[in-house]
C-alpha atoms as a PDB file:
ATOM      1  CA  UNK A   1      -2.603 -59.195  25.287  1.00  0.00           C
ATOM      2  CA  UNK A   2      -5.782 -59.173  23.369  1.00  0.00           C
ATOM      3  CA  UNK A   3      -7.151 -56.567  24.700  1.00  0.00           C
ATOM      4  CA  UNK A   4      -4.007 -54.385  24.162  1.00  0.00           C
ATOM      5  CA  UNK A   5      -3.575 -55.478  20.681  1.00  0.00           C
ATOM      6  CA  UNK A   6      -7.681 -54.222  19.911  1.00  0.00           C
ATOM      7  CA  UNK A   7      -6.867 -51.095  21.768  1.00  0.00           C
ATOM      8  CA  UNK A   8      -4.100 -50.522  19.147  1.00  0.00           C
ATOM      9  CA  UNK A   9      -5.768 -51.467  16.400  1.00  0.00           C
ATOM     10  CA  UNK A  10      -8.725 -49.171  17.660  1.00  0.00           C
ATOM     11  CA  UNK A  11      -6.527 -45.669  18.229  1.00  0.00           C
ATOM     12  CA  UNK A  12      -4.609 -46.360  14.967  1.00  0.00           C
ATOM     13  CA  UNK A  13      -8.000 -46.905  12.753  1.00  0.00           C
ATOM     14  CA  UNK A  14      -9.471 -43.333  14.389  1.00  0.00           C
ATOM     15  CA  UNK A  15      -6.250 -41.578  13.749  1.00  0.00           C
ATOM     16  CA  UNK A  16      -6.636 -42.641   9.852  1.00  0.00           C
ATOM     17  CA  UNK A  17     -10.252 -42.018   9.621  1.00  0.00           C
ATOM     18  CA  UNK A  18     -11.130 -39.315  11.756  1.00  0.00           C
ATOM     19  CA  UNK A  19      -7.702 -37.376  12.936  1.00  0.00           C
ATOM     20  CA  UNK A  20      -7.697 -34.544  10.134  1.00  0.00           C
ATOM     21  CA  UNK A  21      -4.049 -34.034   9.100  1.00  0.00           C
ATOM     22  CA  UNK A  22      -1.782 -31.360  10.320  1.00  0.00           C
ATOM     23  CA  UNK A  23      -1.597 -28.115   8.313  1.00  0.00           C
ATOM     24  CA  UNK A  24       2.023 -27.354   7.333  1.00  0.00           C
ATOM     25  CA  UNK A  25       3.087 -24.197   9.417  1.00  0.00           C
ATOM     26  CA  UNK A  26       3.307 -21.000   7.966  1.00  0.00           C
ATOM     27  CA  UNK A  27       6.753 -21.665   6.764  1.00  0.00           C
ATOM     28  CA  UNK A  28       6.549 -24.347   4.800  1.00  0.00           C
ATOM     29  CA  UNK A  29       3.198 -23.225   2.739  1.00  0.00           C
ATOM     30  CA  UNK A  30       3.465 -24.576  -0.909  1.00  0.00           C
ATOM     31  CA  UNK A  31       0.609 -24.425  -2.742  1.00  0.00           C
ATOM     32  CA  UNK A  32      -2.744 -23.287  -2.833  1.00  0.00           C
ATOM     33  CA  UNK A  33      -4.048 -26.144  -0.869  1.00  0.00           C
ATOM     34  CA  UNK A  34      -1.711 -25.631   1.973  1.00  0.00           C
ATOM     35  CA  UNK A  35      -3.167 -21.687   2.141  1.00  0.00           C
ATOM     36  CA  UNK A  36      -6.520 -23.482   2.087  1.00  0.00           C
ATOM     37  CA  UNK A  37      -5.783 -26.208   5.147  1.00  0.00           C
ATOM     38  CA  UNK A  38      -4.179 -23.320   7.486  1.00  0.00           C
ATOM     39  CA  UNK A  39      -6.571 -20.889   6.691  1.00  0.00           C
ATOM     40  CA  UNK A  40      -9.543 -23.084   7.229  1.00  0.00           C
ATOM     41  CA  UNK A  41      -8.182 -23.894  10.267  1.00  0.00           C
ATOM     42  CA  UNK A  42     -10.058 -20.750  11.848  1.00  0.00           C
ATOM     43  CA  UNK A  43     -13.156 -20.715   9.711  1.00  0.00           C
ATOM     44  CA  UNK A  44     -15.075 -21.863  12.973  1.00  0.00           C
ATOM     45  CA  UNK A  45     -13.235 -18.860  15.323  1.00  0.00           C
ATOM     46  CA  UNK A  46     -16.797 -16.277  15.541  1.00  0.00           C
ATOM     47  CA  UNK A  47     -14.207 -13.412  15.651  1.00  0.00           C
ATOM     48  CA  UNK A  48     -11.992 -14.248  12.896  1.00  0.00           C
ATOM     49  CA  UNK A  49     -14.665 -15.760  10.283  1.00  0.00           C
ATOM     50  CA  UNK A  50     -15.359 -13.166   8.494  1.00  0.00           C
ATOM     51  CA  UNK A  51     -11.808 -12.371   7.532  1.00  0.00           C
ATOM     52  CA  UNK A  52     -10.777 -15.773   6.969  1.00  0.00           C
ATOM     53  CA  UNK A  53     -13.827 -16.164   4.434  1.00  0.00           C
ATOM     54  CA  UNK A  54     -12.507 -13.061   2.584  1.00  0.00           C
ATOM     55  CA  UNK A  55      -8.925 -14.693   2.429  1.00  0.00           C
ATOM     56  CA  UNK A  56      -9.712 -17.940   1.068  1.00  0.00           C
ATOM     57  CA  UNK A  57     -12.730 -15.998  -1.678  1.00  0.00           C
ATOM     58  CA  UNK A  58      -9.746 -14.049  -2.281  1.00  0.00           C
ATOM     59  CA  UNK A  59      -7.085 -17.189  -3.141  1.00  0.00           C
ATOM     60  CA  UNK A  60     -10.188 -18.877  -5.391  1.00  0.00           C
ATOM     61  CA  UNK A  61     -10.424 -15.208  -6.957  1.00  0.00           C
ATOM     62  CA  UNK A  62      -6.223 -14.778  -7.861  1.00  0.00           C
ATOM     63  CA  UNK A  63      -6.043 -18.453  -9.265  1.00  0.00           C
ATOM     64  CA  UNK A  64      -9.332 -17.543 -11.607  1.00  0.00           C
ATOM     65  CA  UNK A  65      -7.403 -14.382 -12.702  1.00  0.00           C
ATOM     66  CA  UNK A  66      -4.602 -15.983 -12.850  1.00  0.00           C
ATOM     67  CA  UNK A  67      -5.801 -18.713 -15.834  1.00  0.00           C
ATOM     68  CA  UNK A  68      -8.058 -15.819 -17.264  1.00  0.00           C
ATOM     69  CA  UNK A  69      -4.535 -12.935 -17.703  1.00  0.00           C
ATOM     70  CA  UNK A  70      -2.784 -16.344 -19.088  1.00  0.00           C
ATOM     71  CA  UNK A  71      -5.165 -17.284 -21.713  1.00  0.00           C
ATOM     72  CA  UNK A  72      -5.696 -14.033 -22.951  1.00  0.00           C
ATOM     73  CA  UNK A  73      -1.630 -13.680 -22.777  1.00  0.00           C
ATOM     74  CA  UNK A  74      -1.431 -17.012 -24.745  1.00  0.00           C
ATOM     75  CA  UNK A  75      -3.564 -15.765 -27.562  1.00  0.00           C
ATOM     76  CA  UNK A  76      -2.318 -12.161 -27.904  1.00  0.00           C
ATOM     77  CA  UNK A  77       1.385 -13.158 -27.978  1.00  0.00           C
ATOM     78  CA  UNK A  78       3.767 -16.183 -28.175  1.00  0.00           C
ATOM     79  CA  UNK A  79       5.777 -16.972 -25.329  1.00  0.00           C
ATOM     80  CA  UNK A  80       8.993 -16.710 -26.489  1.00  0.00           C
ATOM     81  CA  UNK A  81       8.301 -12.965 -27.132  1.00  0.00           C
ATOM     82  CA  UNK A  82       9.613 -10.656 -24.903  1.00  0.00           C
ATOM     83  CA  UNK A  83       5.864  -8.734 -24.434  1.00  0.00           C
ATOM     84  CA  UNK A  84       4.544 -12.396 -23.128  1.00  0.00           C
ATOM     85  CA  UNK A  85       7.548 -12.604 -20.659  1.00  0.00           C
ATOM     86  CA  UNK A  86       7.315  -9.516 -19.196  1.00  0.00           C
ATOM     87  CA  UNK A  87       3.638  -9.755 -18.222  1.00  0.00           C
ATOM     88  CA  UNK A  88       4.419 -13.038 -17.064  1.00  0.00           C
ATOM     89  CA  UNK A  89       7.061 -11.916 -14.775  1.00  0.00           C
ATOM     90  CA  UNK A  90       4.925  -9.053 -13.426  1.00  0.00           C
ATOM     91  CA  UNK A  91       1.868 -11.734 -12.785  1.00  0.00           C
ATOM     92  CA  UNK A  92       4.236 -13.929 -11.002  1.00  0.00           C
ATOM     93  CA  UNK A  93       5.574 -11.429  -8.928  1.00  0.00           C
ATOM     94  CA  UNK A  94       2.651 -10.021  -8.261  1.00  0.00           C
ATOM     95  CA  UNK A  95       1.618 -12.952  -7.154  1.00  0.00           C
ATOM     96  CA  UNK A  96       4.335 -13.575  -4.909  1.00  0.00           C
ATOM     97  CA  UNK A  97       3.190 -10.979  -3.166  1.00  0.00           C
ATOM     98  CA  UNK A  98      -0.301 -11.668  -2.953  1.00  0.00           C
ATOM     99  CA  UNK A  99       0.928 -15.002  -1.283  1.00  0.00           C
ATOM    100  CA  UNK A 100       3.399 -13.050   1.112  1.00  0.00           C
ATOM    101  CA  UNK A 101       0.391 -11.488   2.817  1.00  0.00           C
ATOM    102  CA  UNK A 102      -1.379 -14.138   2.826  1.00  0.00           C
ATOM    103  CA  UNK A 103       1.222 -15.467   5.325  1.00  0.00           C
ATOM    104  CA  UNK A 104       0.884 -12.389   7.067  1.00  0.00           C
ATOM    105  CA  UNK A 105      -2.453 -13.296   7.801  1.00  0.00           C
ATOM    106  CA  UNK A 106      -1.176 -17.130   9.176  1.00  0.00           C
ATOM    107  CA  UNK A 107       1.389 -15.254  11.324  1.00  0.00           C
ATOM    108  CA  UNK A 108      -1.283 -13.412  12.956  1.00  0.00           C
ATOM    109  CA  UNK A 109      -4.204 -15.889  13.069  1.00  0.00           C
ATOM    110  CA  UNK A 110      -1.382 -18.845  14.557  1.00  0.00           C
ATOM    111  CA  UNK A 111      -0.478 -16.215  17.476  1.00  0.00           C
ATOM    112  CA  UNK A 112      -4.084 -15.286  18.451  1.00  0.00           C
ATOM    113  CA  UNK A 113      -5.764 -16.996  21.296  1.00  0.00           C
ATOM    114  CA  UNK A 114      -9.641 -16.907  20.707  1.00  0.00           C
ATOM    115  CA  UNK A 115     -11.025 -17.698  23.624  1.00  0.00           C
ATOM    116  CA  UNK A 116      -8.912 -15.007  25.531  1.00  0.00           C
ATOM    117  CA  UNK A 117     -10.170 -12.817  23.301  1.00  0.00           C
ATOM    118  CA  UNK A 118     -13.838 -13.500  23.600  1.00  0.00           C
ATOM    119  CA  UNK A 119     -13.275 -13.307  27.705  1.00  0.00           C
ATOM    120  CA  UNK A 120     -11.945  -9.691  27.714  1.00  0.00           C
ATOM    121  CA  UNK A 121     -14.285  -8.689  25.450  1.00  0.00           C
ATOM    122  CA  UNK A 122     -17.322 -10.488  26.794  1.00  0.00           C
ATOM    123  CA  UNK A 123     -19.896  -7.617  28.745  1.00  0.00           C
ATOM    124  CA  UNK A 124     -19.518 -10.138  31.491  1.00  0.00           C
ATOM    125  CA  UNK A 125     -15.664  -9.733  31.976  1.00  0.00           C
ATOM    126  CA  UNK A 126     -14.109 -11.092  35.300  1.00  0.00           C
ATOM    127  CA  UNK A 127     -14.390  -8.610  37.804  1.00  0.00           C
ATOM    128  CA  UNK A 128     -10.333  -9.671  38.603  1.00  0.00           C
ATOM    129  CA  UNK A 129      -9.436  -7.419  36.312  1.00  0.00           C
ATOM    130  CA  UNK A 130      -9.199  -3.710  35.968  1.00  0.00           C
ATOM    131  CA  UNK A 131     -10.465  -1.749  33.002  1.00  0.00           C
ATOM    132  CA  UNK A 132      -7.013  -0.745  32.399  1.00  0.00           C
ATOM    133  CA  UNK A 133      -5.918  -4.301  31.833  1.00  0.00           C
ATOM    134  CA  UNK A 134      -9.043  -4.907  29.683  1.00  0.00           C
ATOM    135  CA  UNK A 135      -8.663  -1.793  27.739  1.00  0.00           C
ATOM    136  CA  UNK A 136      -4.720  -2.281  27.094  1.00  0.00           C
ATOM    137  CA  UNK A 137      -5.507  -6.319  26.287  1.00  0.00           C
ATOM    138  CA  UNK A 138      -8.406  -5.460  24.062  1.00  0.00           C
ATOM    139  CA  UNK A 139      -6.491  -2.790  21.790  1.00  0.00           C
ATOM    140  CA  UNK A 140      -3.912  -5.646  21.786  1.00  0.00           C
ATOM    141  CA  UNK A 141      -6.770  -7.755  19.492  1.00  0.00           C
ATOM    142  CA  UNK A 142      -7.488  -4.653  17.797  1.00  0.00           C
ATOM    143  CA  UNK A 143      -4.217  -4.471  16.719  1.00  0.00           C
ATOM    144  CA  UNK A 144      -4.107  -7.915  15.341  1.00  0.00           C
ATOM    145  CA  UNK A 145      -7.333  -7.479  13.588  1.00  0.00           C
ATOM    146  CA  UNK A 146      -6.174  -4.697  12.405  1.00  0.00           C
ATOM    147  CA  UNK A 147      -2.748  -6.154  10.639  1.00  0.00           C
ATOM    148  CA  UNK A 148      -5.342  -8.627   9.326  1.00  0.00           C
ATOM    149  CA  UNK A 149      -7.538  -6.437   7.656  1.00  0.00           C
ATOM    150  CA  UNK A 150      -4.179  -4.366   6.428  1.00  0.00           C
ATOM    151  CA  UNK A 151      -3.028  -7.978   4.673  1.00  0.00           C
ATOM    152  CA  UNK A 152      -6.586  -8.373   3.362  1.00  0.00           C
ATOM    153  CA  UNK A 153      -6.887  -4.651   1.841  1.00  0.00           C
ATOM    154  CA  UNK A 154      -3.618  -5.329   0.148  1.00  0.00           C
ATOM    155  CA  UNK A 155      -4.643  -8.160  -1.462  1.00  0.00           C
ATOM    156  CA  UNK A 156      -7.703  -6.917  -2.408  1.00  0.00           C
ATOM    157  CA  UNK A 157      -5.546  -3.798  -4.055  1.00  0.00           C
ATOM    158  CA  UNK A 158      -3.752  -6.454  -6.113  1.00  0.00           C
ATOM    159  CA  UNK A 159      -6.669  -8.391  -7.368  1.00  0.00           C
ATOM    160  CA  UNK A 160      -7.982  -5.081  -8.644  1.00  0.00           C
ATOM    161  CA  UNK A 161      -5.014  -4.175 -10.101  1.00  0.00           C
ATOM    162  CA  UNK A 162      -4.690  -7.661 -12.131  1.00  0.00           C
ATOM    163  CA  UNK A 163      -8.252  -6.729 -13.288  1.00  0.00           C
ATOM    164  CA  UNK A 164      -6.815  -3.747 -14.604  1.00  0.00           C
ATOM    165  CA  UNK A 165      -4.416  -4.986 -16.256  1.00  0.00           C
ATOM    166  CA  UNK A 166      -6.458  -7.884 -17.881  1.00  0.00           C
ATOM    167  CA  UNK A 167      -8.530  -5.153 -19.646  1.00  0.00           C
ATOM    168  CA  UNK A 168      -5.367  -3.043 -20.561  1.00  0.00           C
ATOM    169  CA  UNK A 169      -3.996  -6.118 -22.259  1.00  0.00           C
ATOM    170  CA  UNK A 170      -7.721  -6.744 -24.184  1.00  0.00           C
ATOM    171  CA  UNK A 171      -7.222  -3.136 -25.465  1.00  0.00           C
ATOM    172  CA  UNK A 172      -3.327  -2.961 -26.687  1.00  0.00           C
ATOM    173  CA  UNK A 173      -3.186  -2.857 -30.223  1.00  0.00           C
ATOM    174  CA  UNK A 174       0.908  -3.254 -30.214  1.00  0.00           C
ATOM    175  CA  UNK A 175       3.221  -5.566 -29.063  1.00  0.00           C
ATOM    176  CA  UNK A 176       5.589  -2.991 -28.807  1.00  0.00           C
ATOM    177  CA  UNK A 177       7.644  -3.886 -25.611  1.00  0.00           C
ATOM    178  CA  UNK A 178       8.330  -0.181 -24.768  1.00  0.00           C
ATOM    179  CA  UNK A 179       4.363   0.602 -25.257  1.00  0.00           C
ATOM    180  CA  UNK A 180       3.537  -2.105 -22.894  1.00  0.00           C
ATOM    181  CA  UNK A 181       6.439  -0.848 -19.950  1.00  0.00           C
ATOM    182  CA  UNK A 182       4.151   2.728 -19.957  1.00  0.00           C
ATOM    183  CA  UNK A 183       1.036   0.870 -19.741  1.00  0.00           C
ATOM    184  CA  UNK A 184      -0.471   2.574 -16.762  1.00  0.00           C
ATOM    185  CA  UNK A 185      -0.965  -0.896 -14.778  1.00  0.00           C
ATOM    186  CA  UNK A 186       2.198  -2.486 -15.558  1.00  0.00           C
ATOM    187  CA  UNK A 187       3.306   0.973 -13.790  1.00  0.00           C
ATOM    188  CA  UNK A 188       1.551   0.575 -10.805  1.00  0.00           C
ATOM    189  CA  UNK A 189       2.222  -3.535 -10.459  1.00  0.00           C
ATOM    190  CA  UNK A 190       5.892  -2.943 -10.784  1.00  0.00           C
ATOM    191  CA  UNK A 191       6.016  -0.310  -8.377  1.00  0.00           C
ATOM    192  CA  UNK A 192       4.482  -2.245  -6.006  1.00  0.00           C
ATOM    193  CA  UNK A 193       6.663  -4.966  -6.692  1.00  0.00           C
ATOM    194  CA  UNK A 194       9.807  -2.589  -6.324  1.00  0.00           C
ATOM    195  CA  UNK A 195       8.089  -1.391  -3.241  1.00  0.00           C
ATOM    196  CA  UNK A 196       7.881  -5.054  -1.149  1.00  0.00           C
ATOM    197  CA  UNK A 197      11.583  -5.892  -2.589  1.00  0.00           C
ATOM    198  CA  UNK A 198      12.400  -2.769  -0.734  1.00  0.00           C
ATOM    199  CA  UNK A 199      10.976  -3.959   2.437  1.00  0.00           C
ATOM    200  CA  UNK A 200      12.206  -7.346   1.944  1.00  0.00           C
ATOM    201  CA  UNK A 201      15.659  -6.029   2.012  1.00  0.00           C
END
């Protein structure tokens, strides 16, 4: 009985201290931290590092432009004017979508098996298997890396874009609401917005 109850108190004493918790699954990402935990979950995968580097320097980037497009908004206008709440709702959207891709990338990564991967594309491949079945199972990864990179572009397109629009809102001399809706950026961020609702649909 001793020895059962020190073999408890063993397991449950690693499971607190070393066992590293569960990230939540793609569908029940929350908050920043969650896109952290899952996507840090393949940092270590040799074929998928790079990317997965890119898409959590890219989460750090949106939060920093984030803070920086709602400081500057806080000091240009007040909030209860309708020029503050507009570029609000375009950064939040925008947003949205930045984190909709971002699950994109979960959806693929949580599907791909690395170390099948790395043994049809190793030079020293099975000899089991045809080149057919290697060719046809390797443009299978391709295609995954390839949604990946898609997802990552995207993202990239927006953080640009909120860079834009930070220095369009440093330059407007008016908080004319109808000057701001022709603002070149705010142009291109709501069509892109109007273009994933579409898909969504």
């Amino acid at each position: 009985m001793l020895i059962v109850s020190l073999l408890v108190v063993l397991y449950g004493s690693y499971t607190l201290l070393f066992k590293t918790p569960a990230a939540p699954s793609v569908r029940h990402l929350e908050n920043q931290e969650d896109y952290i935990a899952s996507l840090s979950k393949y940092r270590n995968v040799k074929a998928l590092k790079k990317d997965v580097l890119l898409a959590l320097d890219q989460l750090e980037r949106i939060e920093k432009k984030k803070s920086t497009l709602l400081q500057v908004l806080g000091e240009r206008f007040e909030p209860a004017e309708l020029s503050y709440r507009k570029f609000l709702s375009v950064i939040t959207e925008v947003e949205k979508l930045f984190y909709l891709n971002l699950r994109g990338i979960l959806s693929k990564l949580s599907i791909f098996d690395a170390s099948e991967f790395t043994l049809f594309t190793n030079r020293q491949k099975p000899k089991s298997f045809s080149d057919a079945l290697v060719h046809r199972k390797t443009g299978l990864y391709n295609e995954y890396f390839a949604h990946v990179t898609g997802y990552l572009g995207a993202n990239e397109e927006i953080l640009l874009k909120l860079d834009q629009l930070l220095l369009e809102i440093s330059q407007l001399d008016s908080t004319d609401y109808t000057a701001i809706e022709e603002m070149p950026c705010m142009k291109e961020l709501s069509a892109l917005i109007g273009q994933t609702k579409l898909y969504q649909n």
